[in-house]
N, C-alpha and C. Protein backbone atom coordinates (compact mmCIF):
# COMPACT_ATOMS: atom_id res chain seq x y z
N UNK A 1 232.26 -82.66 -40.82
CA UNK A 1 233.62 -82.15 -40.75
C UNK A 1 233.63 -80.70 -40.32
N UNK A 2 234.70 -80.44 -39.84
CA UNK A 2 235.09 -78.87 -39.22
C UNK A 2 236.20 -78.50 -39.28
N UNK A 3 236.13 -77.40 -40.31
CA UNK A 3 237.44 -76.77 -40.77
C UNK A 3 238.04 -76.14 -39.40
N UNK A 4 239.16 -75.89 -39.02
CA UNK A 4 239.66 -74.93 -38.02
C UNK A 4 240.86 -74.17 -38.68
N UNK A 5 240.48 -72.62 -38.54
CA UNK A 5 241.46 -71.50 -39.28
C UNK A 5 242.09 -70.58 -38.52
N UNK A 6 243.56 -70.41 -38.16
CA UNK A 6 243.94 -69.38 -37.23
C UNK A 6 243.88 -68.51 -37.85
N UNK A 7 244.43 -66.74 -37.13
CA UNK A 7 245.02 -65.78 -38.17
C UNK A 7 245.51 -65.15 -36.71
N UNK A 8 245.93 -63.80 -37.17
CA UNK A 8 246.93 -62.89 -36.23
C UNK A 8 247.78 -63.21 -36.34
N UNK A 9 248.41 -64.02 -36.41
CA UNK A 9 249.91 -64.07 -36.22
C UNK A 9 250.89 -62.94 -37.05
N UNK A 10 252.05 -62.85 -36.21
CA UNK A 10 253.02 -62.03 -37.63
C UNK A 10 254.03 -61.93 -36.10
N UNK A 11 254.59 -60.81 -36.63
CA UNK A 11 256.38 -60.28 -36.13
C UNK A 11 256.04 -59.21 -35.17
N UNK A 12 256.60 -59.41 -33.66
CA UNK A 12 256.34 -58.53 -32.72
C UNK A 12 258.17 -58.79 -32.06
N UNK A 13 257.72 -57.80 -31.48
CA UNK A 13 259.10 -57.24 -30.81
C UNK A 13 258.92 -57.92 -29.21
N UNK A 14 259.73 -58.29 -28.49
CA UNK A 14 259.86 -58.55 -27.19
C UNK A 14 259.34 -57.62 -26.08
N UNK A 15 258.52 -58.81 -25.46
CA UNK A 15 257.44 -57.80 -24.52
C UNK A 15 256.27 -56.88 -25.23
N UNK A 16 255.97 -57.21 -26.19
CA UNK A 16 254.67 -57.05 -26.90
C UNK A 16 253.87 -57.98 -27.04
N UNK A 17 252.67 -57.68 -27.63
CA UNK A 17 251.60 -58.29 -27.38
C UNK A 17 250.79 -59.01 -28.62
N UNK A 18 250.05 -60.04 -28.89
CA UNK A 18 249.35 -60.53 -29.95
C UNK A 18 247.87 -61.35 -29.36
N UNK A 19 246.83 -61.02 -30.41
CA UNK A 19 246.17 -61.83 -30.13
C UNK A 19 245.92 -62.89 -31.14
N UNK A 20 245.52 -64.36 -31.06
CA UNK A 20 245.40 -65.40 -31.57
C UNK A 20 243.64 -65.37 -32.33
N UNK A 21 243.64 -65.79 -33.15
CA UNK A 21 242.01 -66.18 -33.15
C UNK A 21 242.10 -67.71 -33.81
N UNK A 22 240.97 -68.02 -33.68
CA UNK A 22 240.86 -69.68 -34.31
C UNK A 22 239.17 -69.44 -34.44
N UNK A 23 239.08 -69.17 -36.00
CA UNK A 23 237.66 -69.98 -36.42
C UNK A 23 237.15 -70.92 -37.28
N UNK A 24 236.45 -71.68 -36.47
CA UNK A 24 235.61 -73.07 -36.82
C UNK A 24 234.69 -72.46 -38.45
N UNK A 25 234.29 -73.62 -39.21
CA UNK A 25 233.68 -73.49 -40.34
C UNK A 25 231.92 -73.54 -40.15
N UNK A 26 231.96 -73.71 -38.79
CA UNK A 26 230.44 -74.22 -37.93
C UNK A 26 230.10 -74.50 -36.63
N UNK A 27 229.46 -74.40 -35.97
CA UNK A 27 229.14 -74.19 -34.77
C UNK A 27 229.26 -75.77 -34.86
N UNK A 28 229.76 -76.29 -33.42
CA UNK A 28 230.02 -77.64 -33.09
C UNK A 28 230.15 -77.96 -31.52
N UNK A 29 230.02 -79.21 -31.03
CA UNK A 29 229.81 -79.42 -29.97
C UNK A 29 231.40 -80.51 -29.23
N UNK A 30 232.27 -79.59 -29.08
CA UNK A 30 233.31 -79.69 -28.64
C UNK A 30 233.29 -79.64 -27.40
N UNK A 31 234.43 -81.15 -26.76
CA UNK A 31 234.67 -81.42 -25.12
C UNK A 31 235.79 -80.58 -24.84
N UNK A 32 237.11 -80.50 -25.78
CA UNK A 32 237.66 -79.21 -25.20
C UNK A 32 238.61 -78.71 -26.55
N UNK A 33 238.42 -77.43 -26.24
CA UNK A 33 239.43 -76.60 -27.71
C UNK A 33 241.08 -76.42 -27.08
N UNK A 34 242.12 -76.15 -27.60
CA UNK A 34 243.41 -75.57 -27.48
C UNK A 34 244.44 -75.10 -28.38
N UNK A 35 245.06 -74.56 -27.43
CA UNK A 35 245.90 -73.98 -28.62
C UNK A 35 247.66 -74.58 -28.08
N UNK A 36 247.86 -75.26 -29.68
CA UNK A 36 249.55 -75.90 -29.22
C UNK A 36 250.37 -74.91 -29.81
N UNK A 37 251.65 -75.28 -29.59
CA UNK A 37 252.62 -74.66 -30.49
C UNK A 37 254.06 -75.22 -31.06
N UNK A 38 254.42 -75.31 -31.87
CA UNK A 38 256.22 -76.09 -32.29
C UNK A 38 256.89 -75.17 -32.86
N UNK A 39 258.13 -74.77 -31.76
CA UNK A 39 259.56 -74.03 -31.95
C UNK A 39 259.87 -74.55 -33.38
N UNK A 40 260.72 -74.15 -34.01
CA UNK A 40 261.38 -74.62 -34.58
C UNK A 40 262.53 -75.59 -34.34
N UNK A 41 262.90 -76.86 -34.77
CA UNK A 41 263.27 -78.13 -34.59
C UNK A 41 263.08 -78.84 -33.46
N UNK A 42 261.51 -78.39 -33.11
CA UNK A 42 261.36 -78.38 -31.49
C UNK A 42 259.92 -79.57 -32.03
N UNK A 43 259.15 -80.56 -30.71
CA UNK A 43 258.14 -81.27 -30.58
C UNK A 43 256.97 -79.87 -30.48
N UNK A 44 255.61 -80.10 -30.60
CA UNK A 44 254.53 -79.70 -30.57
C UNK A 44 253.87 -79.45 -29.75
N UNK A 45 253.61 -78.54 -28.91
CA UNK A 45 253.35 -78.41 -27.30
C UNK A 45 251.95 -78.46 -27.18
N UNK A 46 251.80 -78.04 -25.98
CA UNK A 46 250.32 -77.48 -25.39
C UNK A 46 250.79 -76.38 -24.89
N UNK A 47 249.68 -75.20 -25.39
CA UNK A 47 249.82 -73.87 -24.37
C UNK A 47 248.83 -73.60 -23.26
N UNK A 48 247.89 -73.96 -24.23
CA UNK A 48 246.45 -73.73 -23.04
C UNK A 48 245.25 -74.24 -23.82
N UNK A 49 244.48 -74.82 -22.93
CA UNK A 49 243.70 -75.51 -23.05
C UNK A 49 242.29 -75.00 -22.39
N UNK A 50 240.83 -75.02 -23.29
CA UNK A 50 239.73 -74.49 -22.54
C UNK A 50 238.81 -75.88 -22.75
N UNK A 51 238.18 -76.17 -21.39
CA UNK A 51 237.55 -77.62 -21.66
C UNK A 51 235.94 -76.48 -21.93
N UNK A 52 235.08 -77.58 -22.00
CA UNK A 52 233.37 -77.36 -22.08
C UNK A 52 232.73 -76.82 -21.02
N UNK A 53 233.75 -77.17 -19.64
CA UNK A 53 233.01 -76.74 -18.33
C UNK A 53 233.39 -75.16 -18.22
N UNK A 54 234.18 -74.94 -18.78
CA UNK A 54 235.37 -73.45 -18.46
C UNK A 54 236.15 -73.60 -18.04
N UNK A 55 236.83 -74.71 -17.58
CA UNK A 55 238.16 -74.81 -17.39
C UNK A 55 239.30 -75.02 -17.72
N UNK A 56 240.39 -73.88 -17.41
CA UNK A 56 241.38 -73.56 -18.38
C UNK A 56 242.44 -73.73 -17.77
N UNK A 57 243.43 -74.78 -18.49
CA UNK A 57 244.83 -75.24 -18.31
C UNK A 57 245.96 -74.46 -19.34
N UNK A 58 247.03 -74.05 -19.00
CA UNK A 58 248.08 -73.18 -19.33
C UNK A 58 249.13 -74.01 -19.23
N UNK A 59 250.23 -74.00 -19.77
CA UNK A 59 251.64 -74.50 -19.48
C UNK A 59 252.38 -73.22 -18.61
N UNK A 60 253.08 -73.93 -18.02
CA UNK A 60 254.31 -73.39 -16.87
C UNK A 60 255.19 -71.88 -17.32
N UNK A 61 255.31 -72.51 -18.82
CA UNK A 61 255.86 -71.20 -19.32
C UNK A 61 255.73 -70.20 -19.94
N UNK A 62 253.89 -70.10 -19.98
CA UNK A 62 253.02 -68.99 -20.03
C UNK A 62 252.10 -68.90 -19.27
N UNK A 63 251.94 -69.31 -18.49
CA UNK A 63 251.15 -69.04 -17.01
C UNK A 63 251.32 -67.55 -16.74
N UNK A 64 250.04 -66.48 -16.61
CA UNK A 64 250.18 -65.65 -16.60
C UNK A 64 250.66 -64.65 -17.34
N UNK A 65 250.78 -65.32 -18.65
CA UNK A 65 251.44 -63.98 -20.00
C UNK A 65 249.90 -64.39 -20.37
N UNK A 66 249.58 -65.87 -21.15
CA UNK A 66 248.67 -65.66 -22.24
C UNK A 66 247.24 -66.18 -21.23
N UNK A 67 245.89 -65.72 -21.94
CA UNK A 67 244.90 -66.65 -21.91
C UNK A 67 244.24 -66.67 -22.87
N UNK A 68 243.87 -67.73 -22.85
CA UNK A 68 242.91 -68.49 -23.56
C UNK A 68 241.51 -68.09 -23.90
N UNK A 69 240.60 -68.04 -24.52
CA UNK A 69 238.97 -67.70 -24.55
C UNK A 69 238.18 -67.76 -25.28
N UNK A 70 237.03 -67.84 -25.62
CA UNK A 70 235.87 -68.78 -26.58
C UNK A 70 234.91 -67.73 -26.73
N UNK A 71 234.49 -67.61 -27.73
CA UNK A 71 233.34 -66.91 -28.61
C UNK A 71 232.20 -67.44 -29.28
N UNK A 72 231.46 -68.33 -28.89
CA UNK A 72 230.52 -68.84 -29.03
C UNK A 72 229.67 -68.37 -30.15
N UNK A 73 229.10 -67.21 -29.94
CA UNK A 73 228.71 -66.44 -31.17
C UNK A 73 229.21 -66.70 -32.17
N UNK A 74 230.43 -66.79 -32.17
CA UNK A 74 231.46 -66.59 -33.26
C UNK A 74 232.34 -67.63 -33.85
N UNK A 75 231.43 -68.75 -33.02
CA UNK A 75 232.81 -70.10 -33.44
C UNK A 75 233.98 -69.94 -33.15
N UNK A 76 234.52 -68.63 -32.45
CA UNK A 76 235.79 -68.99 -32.49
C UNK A 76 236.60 -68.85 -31.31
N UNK A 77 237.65 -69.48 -31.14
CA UNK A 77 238.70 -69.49 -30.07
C UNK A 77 239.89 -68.28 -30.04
N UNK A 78 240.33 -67.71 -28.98
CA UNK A 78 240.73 -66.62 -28.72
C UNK A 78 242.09 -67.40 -27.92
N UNK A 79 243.14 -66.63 -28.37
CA UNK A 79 244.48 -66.89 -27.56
C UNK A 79 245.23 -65.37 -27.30
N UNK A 80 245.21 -64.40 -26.12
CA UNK A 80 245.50 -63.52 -25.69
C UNK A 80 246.95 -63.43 -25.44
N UNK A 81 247.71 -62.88 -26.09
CA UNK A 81 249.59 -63.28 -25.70
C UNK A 81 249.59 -61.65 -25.51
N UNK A 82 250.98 -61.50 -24.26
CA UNK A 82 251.36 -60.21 -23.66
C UNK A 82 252.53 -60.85 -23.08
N UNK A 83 253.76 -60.00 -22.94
CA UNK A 83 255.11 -60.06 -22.41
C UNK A 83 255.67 -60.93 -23.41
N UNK A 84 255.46 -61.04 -24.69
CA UNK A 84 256.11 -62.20 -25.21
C UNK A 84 257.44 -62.23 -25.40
N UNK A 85 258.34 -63.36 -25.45
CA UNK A 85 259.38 -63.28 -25.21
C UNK A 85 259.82 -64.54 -26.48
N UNK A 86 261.25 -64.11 -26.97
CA UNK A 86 261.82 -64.86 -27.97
C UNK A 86 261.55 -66.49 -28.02
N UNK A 87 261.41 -66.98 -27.48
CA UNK A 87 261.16 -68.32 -26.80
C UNK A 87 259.43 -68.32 -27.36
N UNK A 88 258.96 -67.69 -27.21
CA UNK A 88 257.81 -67.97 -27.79
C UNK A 88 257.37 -68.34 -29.06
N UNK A 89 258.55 -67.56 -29.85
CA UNK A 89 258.87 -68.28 -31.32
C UNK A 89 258.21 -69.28 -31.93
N UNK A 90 257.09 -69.56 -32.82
CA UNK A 90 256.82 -71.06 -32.99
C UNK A 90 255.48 -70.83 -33.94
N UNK A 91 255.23 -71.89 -34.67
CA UNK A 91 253.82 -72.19 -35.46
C UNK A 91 252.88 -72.71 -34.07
N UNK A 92 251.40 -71.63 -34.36
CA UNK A 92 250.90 -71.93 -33.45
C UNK A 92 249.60 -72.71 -34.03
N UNK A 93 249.10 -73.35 -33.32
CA UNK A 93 248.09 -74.19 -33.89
C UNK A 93 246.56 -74.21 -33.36
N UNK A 94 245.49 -74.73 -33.83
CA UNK A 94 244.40 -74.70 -32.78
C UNK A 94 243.62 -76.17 -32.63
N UNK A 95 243.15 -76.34 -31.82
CA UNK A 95 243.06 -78.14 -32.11
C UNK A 95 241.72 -77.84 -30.94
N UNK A 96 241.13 -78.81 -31.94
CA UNK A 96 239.25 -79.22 -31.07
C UNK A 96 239.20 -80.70 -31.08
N UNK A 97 238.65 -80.85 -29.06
CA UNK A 97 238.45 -82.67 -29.79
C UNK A 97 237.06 -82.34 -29.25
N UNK A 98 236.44 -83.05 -30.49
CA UNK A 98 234.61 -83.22 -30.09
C UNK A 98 234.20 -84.93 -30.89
N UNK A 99 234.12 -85.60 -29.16
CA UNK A 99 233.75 -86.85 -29.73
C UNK A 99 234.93 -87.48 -29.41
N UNK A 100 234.39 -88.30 -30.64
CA UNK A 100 236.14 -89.12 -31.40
C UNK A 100 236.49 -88.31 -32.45
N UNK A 101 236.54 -86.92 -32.52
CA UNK A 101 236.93 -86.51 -33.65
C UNK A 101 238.23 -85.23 -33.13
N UNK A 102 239.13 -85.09 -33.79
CA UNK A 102 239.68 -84.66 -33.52
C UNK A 102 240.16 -83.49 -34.71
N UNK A 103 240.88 -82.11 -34.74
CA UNK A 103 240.46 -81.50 -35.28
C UNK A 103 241.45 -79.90 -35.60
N UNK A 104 242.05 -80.08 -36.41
CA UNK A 104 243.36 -78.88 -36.22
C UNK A 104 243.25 -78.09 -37.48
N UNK A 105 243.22 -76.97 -37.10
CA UNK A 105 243.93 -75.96 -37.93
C UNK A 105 245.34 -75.97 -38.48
N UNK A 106 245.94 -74.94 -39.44
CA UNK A 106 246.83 -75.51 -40.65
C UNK A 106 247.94 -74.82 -39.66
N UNK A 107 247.47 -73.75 -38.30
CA UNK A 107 248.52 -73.31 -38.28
C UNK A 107 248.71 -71.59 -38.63
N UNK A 108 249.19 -70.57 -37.89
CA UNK A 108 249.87 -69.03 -37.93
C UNK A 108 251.42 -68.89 -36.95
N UNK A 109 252.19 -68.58 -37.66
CA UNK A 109 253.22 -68.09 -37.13
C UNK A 109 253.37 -67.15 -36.47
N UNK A 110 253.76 -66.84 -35.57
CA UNK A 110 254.30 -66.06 -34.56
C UNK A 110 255.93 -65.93 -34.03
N UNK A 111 256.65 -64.80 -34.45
CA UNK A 111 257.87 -64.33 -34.46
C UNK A 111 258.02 -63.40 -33.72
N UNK A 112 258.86 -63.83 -32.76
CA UNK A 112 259.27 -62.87 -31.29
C UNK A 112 260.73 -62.17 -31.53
N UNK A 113 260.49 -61.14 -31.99
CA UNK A 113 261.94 -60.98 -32.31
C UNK A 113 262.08 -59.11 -32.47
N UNK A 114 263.18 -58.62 -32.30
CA UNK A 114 263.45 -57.65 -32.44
C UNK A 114 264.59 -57.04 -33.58
């Protein structure tokens, strides 16, 4: 089993910046990590996605604000946010699939607001 733990999150003002972290309880051999997110009374998204090869998928409506990035050393997953905007609003999450196993963190909030 593999715990997954975000932190950073908290209350930023519009057009500021946050970074995400996500760490694993153990080094593991994951096909690809990401990070989702759910608005409030909203479905559960995808923001960006880092596969095993290095390749990194973004949604449309952070393309170019956030990226994504991996720390190996460190077990852990990196989510880079800049320009954020109210809309960004949401519990963010971190999710590993390795295998058939699949694999989420509890979750950090992030509040875009002024």
């Amino acid at each position: 089993q593999v715990q997954l733990v975000e932190s950073g999150g908290g209350l930023v003002q519009p057009g500021g910046s946050l970074s995400l972290s996500c760490t694993a309880s153990r080094s593991f051999r994951w096909n690809w990590m990401s990070w989702f997110r759910q608005p409030p009374g909203k479905e559960r998204e995808l923001v960006a996605q880092l596969v095993n090869t290095g390749a990194r998928n973004y949604a449309p409506s952070v393309e170019g604000r956030f990226t994504i990035s991996s720390n190996i050393r460190e077990n852990a997953l990196g989510l880079q946010m800049t320009g954020l905007k109210p809309e960004d609003t949401a519990m963010y999450y971190c999710y590993a699939k390795a295998g058939g196993d699949d694999y989420w963190g509890p979750g950090t909030q992030v509040t875009v607001s002024s």
